[in-house]
Protein backbone atom coordinates (compact mmCIF):
# COMPACT_ATOMS: atom_id res chain seq x y z
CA UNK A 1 101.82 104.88 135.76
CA UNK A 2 104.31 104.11 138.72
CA UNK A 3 108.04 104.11 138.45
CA UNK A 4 109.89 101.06 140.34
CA UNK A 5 111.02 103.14 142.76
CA UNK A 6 107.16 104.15 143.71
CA UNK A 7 107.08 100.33 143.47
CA UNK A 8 110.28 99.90 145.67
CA UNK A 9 108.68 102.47 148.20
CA UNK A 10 105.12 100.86 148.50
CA UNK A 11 107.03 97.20 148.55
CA UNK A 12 109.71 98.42 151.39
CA UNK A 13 112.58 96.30 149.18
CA UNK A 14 115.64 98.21 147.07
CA UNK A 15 114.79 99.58 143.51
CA UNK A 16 117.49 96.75 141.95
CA UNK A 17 115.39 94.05 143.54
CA UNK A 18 112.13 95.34 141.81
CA UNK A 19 114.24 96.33 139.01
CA UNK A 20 115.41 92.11 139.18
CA UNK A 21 112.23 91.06 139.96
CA UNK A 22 110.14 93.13 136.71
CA UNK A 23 113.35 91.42 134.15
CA UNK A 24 112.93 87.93 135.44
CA UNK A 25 116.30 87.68 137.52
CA UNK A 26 116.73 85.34 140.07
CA UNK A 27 117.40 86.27 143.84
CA UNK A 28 114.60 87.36 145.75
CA UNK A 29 112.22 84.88 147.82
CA UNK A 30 109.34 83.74 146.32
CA UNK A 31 107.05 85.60 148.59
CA UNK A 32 108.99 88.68 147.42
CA UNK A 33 108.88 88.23 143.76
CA UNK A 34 104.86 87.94 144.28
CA UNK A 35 104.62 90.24 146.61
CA UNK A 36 106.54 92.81 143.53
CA UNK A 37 104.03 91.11 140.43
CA UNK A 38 101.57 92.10 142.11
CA UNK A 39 101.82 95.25 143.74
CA UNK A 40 103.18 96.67 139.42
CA UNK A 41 99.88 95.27 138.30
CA UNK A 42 98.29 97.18 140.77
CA UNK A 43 100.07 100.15 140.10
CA UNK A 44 99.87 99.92 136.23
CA UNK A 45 104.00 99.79 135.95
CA UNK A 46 105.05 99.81 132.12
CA UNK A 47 108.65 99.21 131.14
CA UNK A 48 110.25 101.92 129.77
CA UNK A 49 111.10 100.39 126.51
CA UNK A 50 112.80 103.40 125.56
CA UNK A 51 115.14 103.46 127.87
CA UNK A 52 116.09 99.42 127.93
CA UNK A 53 117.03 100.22 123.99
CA UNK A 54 119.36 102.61 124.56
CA UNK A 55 121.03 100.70 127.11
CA UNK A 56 120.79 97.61 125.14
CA UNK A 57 121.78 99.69 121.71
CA UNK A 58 118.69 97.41 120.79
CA UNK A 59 116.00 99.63 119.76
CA UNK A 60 113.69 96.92 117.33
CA UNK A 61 112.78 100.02 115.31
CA UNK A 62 113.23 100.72 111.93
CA UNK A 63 113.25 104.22 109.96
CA UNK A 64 111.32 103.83 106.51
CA UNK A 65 111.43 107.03 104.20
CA UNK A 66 108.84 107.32 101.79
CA UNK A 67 109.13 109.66 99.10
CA UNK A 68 105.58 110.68 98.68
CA UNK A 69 101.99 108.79 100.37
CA UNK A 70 99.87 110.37 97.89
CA UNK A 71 101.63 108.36 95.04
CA UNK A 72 99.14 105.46 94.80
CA UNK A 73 101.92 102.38 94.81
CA UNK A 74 103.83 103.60 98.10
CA UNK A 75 101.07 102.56 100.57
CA UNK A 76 101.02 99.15 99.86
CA UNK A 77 104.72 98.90 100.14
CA UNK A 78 104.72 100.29 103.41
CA UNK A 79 101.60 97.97 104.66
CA UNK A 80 104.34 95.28 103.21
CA UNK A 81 106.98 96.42 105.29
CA UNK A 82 104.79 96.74 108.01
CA UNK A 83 103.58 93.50 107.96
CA UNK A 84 106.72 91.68 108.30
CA UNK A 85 107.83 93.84 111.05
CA UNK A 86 105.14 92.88 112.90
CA UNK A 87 105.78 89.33 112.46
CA UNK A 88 109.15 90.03 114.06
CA UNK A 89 108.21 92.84 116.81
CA UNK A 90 110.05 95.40 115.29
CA UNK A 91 108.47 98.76 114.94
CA UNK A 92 109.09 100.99 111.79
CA UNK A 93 109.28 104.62 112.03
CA UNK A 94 107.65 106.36 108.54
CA UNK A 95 108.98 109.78 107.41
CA UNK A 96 106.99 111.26 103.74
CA UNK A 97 109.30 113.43 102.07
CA UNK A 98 106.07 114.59 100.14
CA UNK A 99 107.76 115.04 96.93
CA UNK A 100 105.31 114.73 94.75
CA UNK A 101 103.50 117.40 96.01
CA UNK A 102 106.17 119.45 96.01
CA UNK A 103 107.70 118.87 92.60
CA UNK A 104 105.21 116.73 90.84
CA UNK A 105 107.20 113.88 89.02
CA UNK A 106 109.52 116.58 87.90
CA UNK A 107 111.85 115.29 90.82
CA UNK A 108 112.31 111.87 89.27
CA UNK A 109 115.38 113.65 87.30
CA UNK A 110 116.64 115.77 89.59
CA UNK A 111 119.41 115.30 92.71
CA UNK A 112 118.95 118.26 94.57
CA UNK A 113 116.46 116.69 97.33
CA UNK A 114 119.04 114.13 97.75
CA UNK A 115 120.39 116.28 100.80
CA UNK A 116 117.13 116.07 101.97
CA UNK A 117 116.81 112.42 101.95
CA UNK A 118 120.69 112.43 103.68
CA UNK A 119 119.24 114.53 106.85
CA UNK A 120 116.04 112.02 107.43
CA UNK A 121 118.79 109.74 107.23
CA UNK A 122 120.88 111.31 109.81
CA UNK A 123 118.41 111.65 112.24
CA UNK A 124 117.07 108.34 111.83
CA UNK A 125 120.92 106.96 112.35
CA UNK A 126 120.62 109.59 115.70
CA UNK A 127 117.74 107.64 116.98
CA UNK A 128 119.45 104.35 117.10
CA UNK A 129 117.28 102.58 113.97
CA UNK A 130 118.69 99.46 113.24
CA UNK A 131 117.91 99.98 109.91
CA UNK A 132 116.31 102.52 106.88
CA UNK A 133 114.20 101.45 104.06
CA UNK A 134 113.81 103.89 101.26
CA UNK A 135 110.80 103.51 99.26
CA UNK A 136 110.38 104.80 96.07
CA UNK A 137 107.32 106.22 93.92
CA UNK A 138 108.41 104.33 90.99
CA UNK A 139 111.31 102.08 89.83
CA UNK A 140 114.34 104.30 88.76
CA UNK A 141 118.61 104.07 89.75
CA UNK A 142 118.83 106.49 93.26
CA UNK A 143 122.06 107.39 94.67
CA UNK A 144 120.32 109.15 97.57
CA UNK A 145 121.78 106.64 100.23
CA UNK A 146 125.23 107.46 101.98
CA UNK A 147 127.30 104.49 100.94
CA UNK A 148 128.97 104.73 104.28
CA UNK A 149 125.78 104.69 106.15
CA UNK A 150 126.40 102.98 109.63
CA UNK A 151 123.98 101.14 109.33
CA UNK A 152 121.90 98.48 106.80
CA UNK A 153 119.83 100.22 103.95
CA UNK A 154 117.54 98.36 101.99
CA UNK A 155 115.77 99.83 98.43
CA UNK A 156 112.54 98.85 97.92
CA UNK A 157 110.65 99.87 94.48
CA UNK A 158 114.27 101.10 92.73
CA UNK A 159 117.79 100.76 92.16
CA UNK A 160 120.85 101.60 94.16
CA UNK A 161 123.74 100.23 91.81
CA UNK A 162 124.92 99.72 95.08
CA UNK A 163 127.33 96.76 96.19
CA UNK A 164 126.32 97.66 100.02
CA UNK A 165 122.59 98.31 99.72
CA UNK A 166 120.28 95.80 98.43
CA UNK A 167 117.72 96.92 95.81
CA UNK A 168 113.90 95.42 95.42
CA UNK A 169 112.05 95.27 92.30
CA UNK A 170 109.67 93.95 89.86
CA UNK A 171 109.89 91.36 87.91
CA UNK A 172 108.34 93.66 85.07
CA UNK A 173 109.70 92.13 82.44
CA UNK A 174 108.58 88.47 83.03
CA UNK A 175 104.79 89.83 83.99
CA UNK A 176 104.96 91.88 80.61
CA UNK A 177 105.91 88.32 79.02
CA UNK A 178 103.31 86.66 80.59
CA UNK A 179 100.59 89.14 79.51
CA UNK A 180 101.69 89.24 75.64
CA UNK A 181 101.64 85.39 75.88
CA UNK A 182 98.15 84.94 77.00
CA UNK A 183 97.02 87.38 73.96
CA UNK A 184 99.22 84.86 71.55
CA UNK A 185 97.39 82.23 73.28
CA UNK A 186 94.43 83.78 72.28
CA UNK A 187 95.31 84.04 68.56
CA UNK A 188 96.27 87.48 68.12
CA UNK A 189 99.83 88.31 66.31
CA UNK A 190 99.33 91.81 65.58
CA UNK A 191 99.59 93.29 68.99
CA UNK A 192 100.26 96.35 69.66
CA UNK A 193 102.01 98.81 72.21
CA UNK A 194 101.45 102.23 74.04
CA UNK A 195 104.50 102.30 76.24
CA UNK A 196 105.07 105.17 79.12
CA UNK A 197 107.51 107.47 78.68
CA UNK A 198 111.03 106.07 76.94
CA UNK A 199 113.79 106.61 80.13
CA UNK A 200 111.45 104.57 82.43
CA UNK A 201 112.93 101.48 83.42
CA UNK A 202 109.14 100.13 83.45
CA UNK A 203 108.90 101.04 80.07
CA UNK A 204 112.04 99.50 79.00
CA UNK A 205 111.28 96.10 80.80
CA UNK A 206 107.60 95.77 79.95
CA UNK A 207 108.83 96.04 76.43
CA UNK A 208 111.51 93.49 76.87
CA UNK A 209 108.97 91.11 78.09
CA UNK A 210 106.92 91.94 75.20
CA UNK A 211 110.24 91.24 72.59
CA UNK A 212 110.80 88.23 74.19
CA UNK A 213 107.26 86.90 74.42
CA UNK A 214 106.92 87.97 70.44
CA UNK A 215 110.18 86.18 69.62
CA UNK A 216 109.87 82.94 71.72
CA UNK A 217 106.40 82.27 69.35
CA UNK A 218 108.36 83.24 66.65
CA UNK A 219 106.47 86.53 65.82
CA UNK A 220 108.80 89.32 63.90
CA UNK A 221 109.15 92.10 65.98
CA UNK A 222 107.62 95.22 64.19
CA UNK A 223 108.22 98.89 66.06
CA UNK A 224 105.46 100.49 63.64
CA UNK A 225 103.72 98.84 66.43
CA UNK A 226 104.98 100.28 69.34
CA UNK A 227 103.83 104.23 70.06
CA UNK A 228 104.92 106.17 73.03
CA UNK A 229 102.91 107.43 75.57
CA UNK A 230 103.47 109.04 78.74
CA UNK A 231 101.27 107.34 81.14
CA UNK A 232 98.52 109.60 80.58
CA UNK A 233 94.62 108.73 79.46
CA UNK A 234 95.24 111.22 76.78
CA UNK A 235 98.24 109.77 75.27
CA UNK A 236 96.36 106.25 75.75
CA UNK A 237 93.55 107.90 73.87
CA UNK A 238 95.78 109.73 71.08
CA UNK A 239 97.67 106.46 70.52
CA UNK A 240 95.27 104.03 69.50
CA UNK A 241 93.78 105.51 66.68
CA UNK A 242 97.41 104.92 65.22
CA UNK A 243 98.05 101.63 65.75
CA UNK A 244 94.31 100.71 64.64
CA UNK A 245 96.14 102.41 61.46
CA UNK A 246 98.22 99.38 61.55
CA UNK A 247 95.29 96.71 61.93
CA UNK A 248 96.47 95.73 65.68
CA UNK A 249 94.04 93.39 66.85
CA UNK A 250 95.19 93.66 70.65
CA UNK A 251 96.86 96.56 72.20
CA UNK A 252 99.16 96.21 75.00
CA UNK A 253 98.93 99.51 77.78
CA UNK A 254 101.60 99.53 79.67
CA UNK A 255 99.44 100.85 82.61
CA UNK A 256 95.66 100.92 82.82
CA UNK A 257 95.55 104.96 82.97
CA UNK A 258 96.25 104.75 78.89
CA UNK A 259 93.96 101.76 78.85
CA UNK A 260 91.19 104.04 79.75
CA UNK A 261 92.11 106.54 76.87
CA UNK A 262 92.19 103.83 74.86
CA UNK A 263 88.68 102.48 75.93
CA UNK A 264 87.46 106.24 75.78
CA UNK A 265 88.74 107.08 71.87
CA UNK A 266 87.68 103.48 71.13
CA UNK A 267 84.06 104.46 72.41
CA UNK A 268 83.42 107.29 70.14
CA UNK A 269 84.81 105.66 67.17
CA UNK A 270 82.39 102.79 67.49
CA UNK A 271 84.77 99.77 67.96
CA UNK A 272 83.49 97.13 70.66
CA UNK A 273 85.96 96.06 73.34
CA UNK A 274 86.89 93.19 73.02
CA UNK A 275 84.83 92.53 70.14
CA UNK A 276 86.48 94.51 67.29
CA UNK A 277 90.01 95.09 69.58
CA UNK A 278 91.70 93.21 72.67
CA UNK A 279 93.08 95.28 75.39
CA UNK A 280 95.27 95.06 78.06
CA UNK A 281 96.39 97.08 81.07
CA UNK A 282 99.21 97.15 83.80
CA UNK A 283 99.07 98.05 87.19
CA UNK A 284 95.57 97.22 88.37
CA UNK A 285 94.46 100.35 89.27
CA UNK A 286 91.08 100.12 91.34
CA UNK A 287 89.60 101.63 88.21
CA UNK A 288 90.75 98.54 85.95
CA UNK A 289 88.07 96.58 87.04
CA UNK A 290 85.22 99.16 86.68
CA UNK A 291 85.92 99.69 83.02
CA UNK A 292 83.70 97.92 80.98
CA UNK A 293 84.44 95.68 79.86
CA UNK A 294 86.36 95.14 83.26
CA UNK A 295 90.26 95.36 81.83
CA UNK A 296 92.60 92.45 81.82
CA UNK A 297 95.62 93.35 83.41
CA UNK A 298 98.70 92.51 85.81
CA UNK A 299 98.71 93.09 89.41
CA UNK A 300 101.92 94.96 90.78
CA UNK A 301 103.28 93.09 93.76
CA UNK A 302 103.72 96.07 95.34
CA UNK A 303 102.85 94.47 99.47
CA UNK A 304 105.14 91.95 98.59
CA UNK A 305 108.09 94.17 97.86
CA UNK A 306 107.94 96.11 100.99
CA UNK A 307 107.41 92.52 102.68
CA UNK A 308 110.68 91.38 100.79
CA UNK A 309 112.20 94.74 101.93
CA UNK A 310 111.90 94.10 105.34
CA UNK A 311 112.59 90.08 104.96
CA UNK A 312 115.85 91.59 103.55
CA UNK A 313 116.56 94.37 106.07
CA UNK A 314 116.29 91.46 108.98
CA UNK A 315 118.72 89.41 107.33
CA UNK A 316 121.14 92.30 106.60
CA UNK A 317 120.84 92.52 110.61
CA UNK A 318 121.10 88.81 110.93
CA UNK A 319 124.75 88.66 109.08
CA UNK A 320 122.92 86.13 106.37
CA UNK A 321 123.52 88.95 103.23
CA UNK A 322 127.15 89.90 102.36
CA UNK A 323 127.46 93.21 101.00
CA UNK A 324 130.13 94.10 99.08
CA UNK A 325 130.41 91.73 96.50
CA UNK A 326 127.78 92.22 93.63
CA UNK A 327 124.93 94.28 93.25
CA UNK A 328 121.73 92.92 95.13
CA UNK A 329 118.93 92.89 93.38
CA UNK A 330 115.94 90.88 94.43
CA UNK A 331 113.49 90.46 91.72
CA UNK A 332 109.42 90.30 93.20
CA UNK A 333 107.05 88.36 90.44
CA UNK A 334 103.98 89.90 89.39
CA UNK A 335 99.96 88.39 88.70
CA UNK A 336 97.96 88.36 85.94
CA UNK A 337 94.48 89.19 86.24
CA UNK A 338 92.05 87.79 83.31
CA UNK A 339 88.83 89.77 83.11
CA UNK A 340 86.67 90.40 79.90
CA UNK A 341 88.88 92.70 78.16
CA UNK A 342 90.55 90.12 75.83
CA UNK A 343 88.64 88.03 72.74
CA UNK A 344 89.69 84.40 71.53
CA UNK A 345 90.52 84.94 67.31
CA UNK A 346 91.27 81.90 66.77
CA UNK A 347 93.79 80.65 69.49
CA UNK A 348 93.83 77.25 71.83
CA UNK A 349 91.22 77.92 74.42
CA UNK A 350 92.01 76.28 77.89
């Protein structure tokens, strides 16, 4: 590829007249500007676009950290982010922290990788981003982000209790609501719940959603009905058998790896989905829809909150958010996906 002084040389003019010519300056004849066009083609010039950022302090690239790829909702965010940045020609630039990996999801309660997170962020600051997403494996409060970062940050898939960096979520609790409604709908009132593990903010909102969704059809709240799990198939499997104790006629999962326990210890003891029980899921893992019956669940929005990330990072750049005031939290709705897990006992049908 030629320089545009190779393209200077081979025209006989000055380098600043290519240089003028190649940025769409005014100046030269009309003969000479076609003359330049023509003779770059030729030549295969390419701008450096390196270069023209640094002297514009413009670079149109932003630095996303992801905390693990294996962790099967941080791809989709990142397609999401991706997405919108190519809507605006900006480029991202993806670091994996492989966490997972390293730890397992014993990191989720710890701090010590936080100066970890602090150096991608440093060098990401010393390449001129004009920006960092953060993406998380699952929704939990992170203080891994410099609150005097020079630059805009942007959470997406957790919490920053931040007043400077923006946070986006879930809407789990109103896609939890949603889900218990449609079983109500369907007649049941005995539904019961295998939640994930207790200090998950999933956990807590899903079951909010679930409260409110019991309350607003005026159904008692009972926690004999609730029984905690850990996200697990096995503790999806171990937990049904008590809450058929407690003649549930739907069971909530709060993700569809404990729906598949649950399908599994419901398959030895003889008891038809959805026949004999109603089941639902949460997530809408690929496997969801292989179970069979194929599981009723709710789809995690999870391209749409990197795509809000990054809608959010540009207007951080644009001036449109003020930080500083309250915490910024933008909430991301989720879908519900009706399959043939779930049986009509006496409800409206519609």
């Amino acid at each position: 590829m030629a320089t545009i002084k190779e393209i200077a040389k081979k025209c006989g003019v000055s380098a600043a007249t290519v240089s003028n010519i190649l940025n769409g300056k005014p100046g030269a004849s009309e003969a000479t500007r076609e003359m330049v066009l023509k003779t770059a083609e030729k030549m295969e010039y390419m701008p450096s676009y390196v270069a023209k950022s640094l002297k514009t302090k413009n670079t149109r690239n932003i630095g996303v950290i992801a905390e693990d790829m294996t962790i099967f909702s941080i791809p989709d965010i990142i397609d999401g982010i991706t997405e919108y940045c190519e809507k605006v020609d900006y480029k991202i630039l993806l670091t994996n922290l492989r966490l997972y990996k390293k730890y397992n999801d014993r990191y989720y309660h710890r701090e010590d990788y936080f100066g970890t997170v602090k150096q991608e962020v440093k060098k990401f600051v010393a390449m001129q981003t004009e920006g960092i997403i953060y993406v998380t494996a699952h929704e939990r409060i992170m203080h891994c982000i410099p609150e005097d970062l020079p630059i805009p940050a942007v959470m997406a898939y957790g919490y920053t209790e931040s007043r400077k960096v923006p946070s986006v979520v879930v809407d789990d609790q109103d896609g939890a609501y949603g889900l218990i409604h449609y079983l109500i709908e369907k007649g049941h009132r005995r539904i019961g719940v295998i939640s994930g593990k207790p200090d998950s903010i999933h956990t807590q909102d899903r079951l909010l959603g679930y409260q409110k969704a019991l309350r607003d059809s005026q159904i008692i709240y009972d926690p004999e009905l609730v029984c905690c799990g850990d996200w697990t198939r096995e503790s999806g499997y171990q937990c049904v058998e008590k809450l058929l104790k407690q003649d549930v006629t739907a069971v909530f999962c709060m993700n569809d790896l404990m729906a598949g326990g649950v399908y599994d210890r419901t398959d030895e003891l003889g008891i038809r989905i959805p026949d004999d029980l109603s089941v639902v899921g949460y997530d809408n893992r690929e496997l969801s829809s292989y179970y069979k019956p194929p599981l009723t669940t709710i789809e995690l929005p999870l391209h749409d909150i990197g795509y809000r990330a990054a809608e959010v990072m540009m207007e951080l750049l644009a001036g449109g958010i003020k930080t500083g005031g309250r915490e910024l939290i933008y909430q991301v709705p989720c879908s519900k996906l009706i399959r043939q897990s779930v049986k009509n006992i006496g409800g409206i049908e519609k």
